[in-house]
C-alpha atoms as a PDB file:
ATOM      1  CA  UNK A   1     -56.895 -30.482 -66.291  1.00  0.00           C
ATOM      2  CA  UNK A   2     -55.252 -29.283 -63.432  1.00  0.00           C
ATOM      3  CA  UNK A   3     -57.905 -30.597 -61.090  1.00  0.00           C
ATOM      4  CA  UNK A   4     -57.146 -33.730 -62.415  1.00  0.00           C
ATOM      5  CA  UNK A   5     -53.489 -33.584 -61.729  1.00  0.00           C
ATOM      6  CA  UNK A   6     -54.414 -32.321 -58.167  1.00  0.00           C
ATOM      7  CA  UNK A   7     -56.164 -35.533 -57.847  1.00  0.00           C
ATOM      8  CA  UNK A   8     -53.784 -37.496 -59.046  1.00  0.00           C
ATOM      9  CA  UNK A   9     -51.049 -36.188 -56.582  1.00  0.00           C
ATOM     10  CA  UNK A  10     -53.636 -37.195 -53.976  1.00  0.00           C
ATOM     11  CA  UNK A  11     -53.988 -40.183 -54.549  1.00  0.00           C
ATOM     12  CA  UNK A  12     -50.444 -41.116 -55.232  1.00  0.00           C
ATOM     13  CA  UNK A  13     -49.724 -39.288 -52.024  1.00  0.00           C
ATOM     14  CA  UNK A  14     -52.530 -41.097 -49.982  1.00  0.00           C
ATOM     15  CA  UNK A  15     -50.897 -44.546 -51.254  1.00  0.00           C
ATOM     16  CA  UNK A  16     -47.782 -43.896 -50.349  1.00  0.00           C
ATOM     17  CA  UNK A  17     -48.847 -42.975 -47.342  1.00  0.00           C
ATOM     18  CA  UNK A  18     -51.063 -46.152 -46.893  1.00  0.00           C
ATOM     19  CA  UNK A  19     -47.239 -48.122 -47.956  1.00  0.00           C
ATOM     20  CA  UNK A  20     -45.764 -46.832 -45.102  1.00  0.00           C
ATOM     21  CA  UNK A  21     -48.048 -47.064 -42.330  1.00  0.00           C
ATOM     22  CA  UNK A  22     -47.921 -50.807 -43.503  1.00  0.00           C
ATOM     23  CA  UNK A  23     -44.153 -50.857 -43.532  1.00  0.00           C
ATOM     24  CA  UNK A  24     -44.066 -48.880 -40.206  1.00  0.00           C
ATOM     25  CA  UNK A  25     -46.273 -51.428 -38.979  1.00  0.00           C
ATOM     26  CA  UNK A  26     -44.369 -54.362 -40.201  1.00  0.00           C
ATOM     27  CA  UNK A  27     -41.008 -53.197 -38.625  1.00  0.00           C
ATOM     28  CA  UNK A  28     -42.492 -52.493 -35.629  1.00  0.00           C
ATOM     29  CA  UNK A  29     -43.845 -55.784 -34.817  1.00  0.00           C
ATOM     30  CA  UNK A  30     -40.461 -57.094 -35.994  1.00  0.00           C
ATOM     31  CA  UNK A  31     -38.899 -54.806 -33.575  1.00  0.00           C
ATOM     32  CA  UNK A  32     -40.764 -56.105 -30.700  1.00  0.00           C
ATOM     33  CA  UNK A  33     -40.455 -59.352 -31.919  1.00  0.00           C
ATOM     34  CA  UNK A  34     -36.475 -59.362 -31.260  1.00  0.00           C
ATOM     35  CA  UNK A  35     -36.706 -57.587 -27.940  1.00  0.00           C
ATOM     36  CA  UNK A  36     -38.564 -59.972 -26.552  1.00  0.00           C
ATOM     37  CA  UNK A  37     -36.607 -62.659 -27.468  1.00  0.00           C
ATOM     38  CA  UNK A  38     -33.857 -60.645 -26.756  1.00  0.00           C
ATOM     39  CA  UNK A  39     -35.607 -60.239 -23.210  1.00  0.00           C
ATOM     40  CA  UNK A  40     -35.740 -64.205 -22.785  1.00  0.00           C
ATOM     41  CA  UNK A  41     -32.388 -65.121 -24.577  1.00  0.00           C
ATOM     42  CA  UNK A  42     -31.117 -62.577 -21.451  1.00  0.00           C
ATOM     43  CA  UNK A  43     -33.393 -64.089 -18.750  1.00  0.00           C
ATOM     44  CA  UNK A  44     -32.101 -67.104 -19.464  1.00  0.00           C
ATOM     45  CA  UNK A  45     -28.760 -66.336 -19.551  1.00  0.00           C
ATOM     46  CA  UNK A  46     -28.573 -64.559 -16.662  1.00  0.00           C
ATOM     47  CA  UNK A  47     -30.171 -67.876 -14.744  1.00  0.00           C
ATOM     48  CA  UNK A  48     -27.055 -69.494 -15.810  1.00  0.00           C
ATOM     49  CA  UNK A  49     -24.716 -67.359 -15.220  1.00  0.00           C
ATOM     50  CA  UNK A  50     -26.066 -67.807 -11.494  1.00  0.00           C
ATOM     51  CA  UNK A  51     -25.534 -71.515 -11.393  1.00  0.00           C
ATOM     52  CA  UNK A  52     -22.733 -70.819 -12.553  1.00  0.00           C
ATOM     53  CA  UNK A  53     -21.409 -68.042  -9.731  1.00  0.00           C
ATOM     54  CA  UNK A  54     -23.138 -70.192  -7.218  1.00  0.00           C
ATOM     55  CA  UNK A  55     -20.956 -73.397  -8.656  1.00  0.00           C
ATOM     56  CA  UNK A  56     -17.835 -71.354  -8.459  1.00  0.00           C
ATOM     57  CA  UNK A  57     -18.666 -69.966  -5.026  1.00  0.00           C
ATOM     58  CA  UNK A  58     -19.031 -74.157  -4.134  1.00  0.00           C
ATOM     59  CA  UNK A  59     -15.730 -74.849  -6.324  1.00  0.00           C
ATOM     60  CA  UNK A  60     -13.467 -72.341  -3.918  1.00  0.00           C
ATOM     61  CA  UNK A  61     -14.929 -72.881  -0.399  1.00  0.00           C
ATOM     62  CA  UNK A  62     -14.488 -76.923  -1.380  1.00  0.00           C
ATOM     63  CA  UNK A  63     -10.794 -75.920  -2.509  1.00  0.00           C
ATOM     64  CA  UNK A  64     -10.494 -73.599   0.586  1.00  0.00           C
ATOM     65  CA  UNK A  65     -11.901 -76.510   2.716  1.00  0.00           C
ATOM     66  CA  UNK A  66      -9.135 -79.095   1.121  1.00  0.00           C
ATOM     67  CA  UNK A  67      -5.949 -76.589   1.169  1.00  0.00           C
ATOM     68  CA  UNK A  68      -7.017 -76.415   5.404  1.00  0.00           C
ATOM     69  CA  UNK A  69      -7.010 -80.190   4.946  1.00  0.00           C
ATOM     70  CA  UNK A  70      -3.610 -80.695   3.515  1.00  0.00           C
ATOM     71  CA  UNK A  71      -2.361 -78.157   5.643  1.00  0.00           C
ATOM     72  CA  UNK A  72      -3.106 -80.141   8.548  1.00  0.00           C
ATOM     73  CA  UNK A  73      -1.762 -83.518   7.144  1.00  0.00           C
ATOM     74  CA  UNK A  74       1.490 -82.025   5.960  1.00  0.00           C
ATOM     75  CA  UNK A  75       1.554 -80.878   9.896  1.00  0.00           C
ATOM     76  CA  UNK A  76       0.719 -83.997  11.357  1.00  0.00           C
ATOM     77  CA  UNK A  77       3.088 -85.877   8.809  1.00  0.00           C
ATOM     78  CA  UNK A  78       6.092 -83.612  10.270  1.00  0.00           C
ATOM     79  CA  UNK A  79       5.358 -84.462  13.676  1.00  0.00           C
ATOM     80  CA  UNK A  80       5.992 -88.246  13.214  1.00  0.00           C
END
């Protein structure tokens, strides 16, 4: 009788065990799941967010380029 209980501990024990190695396994492929689409969602934003810079970069040194430009007309306008 107590042998028997021994076994059944056992076996509960071994299928619990059994549940969570499946569970362990489950969230861990979920895991890596999300970082690598975590790891591409960043890729990608960090490709646009150098457009971007690179755009801005263009935006001021086109802005710096025109403010020289006005600068020189509003010169040459006071000269005539």
């Amino acid at each position: 009788m107590i042998q028997a209980g021994v076994k059944d501990e056992r076996e509960n024990l071994l299928s619990e065990i059994s549940f969570t190695e499946e569970k362990c396994d489950e969230t861990s492929n979920t895991l890596q799941a999300q970082i690598r689409d975590d790891s591409e969602m960043q890729s990608n934003a960090e490709g646009k967010l150098a457009v971007g810079m690179s755009q801005e970069a263009n935006a001021a040194e086109q802005a710096r380029q025109t403010s020289m430009e006005n600068s020189q007309y509003k010169v040459d306008s006071r000269r005539r």
